[in-house]
Protein backbone atom coordinates (compact mmCIF):
# COMPACT_ATOMS: atom_id res chain seq x y z
CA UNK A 1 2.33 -17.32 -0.05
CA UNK A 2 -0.31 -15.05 -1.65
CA UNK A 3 -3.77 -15.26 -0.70
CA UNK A 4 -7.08 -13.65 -1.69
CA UNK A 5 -9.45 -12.41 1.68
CA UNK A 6 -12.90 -12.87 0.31
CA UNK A 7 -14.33 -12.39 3.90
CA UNK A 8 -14.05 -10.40 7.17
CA UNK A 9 -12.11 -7.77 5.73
CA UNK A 10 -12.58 -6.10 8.89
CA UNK A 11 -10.18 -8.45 10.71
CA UNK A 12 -7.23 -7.18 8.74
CA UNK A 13 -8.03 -3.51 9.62
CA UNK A 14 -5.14 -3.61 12.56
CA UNK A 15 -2.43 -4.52 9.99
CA UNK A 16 -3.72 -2.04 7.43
CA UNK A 17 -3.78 0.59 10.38
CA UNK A 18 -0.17 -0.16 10.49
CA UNK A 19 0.60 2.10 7.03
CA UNK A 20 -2.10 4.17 7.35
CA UNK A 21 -3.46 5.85 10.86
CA UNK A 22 -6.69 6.91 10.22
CA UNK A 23 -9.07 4.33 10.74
CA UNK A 24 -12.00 6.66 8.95
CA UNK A 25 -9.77 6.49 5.65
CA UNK A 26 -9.26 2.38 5.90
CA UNK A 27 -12.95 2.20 6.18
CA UNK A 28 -13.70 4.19 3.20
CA UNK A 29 -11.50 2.23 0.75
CA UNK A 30 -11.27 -1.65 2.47
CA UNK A 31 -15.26 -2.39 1.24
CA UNK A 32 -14.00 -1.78 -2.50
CA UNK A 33 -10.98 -3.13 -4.61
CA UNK A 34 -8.81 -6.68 -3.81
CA UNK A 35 -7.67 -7.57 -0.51
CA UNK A 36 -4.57 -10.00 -0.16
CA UNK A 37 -2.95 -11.25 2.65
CA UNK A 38 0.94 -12.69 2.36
CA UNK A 39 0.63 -15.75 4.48
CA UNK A 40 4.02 -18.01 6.17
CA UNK A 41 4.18 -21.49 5.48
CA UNK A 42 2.32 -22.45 8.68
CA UNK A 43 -0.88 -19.84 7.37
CA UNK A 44 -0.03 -17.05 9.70
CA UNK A 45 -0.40 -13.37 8.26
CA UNK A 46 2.36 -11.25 7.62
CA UNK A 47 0.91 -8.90 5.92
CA UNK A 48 -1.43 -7.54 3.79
CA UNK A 49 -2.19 -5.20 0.37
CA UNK A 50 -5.24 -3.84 -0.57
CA UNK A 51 -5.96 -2.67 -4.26
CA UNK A 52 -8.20 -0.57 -6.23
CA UNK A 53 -8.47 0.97 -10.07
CA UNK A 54 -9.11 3.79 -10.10
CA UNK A 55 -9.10 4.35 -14.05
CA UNK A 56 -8.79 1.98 -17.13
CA UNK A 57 -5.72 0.15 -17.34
CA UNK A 58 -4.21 1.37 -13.71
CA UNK A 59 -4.39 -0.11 -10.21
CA UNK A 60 -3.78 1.67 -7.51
CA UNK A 61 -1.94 0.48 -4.21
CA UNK A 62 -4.45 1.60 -1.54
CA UNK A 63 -2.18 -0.02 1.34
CA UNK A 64 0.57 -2.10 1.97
CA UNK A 65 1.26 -3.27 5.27
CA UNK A 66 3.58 -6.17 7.09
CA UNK A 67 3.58 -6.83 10.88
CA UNK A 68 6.17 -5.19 12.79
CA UNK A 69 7.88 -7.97 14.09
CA UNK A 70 8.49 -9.68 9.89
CA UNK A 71 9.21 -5.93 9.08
CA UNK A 72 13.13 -5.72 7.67
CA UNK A 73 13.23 -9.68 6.16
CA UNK A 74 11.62 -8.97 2.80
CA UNK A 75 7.92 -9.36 2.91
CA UNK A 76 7.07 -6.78 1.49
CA UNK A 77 9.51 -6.35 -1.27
CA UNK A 78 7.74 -10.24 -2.06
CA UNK A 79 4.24 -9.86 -1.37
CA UNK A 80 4.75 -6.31 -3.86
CA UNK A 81 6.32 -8.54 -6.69
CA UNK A 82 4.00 -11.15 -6.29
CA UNK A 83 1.06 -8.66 -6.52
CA UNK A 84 3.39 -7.00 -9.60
CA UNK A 85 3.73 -10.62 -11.02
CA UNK A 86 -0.64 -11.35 -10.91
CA UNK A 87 -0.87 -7.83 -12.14
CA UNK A 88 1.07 -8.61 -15.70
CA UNK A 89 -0.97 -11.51 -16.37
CA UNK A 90 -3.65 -8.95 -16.43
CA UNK A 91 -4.03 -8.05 -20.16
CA UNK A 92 -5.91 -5.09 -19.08
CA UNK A 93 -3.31 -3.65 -16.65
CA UNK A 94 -0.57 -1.19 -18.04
CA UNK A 95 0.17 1.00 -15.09
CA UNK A 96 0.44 0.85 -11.05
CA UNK A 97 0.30 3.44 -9.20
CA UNK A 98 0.73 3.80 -5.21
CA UNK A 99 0.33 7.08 -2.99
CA UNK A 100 2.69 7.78 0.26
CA UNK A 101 4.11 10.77 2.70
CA UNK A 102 6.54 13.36 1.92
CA UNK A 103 8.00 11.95 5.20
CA UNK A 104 8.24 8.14 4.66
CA UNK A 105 11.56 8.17 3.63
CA UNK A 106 11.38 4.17 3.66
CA UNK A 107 8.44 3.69 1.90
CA UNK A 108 9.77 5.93 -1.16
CA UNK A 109 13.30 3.94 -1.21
CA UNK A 110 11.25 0.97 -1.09
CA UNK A 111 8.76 1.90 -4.01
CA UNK A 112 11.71 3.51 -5.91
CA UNK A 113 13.86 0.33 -5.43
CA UNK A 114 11.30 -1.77 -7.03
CA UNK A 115 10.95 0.34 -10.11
CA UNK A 116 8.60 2.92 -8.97
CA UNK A 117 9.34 6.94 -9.98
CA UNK A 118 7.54 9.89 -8.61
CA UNK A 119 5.16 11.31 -11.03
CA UNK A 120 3.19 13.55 -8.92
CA UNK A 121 2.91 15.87 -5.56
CA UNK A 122 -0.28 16.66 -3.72
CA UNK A 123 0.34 19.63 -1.51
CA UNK A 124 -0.60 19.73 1.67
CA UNK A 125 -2.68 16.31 1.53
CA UNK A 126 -2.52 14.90 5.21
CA UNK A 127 -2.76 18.69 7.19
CA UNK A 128 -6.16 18.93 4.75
CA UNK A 129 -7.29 15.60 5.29
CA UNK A 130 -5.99 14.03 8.35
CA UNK A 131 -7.31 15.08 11.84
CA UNK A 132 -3.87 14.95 13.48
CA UNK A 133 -0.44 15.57 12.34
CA UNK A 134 1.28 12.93 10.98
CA UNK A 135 5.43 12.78 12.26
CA UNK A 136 7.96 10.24 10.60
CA UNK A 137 11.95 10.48 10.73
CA UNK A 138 11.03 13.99 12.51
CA UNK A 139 9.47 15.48 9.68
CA UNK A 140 6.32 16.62 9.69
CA UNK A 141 3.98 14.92 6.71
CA UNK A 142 2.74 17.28 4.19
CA UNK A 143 2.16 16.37 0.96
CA UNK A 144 0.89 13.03 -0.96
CA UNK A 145 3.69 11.63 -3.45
CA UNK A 146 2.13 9.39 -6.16
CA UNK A 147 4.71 7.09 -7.79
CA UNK A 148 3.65 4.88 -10.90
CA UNK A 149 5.50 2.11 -12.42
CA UNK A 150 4.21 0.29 -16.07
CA UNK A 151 3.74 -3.35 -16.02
């Protein structure tokens, strides 16, 4: 079940820490945009998205996140489409767009299966503006892949 956080964003910053390490780079974006949590039947989290818009007509997937041990059983694919489904009922929404790693092999076969396509590559992203390395799969994360998908 979707839900909207209004308050204590802060409390969610463990599970959003879960798809993106740097703490300093949660900060900066979790004060702006929508927060929504993807809540069981019995009201406990499973996991959470965070959105911004960045431009007219496009919203941007800041983070996506579900606790480890629901990972694998399809929260995420339906707290996405859920998010994808409130996001068409926006007249003013045409576009989403979400960033990942060069190295997240799952996260880009998860975007892709959902409609997603890779539109754009950021060299060199996470060595410029992440303290420490960043190592998925083995491979060392580089570069910033934006995928988009119109609603």
């Amino acid at each position: 079940m979707l839900h909207t956080v209004q308050k204590n964003r802060e409390a969610y910053l463990p599970l959003l820490l879960l798809a993106d390490p740097s703490e300093e780079m949660v900060r900066r974006y979790l004060p702006e945009g929508e927060l929504y949590s993807w809540l069981t039947s019995e009201g406990e989290t499973v996991g959470v998205l965070h959105l911004t818009a960045p431009d007219d007509g496009v919203v941007e997937i800041k983070n996506i996140a579900v606790r480890e041990q629901y990972q694998g059983q399809g929260h995420g694919r339906s707290l996405l489409e859920s998010i994808l489904k409130l996001l068409r009922e926006r007249e003013s929404v045409e576009k989403v767009i979400v960033r990942t790693g060069n190295s997240s092999i799952g996260n880009l076969a998860f975007y892709q299966k959902l409609g997603f396509r890779i539109m754009e590559i950021e060299h060199d992203y996470f060595v410029r503006e992440y303290e420490h390395p960043i190592v998925e799969d083995g491979i060392r994360c580089r570069d910033r892949l934006m995928l988009a998908r119109t609603l």
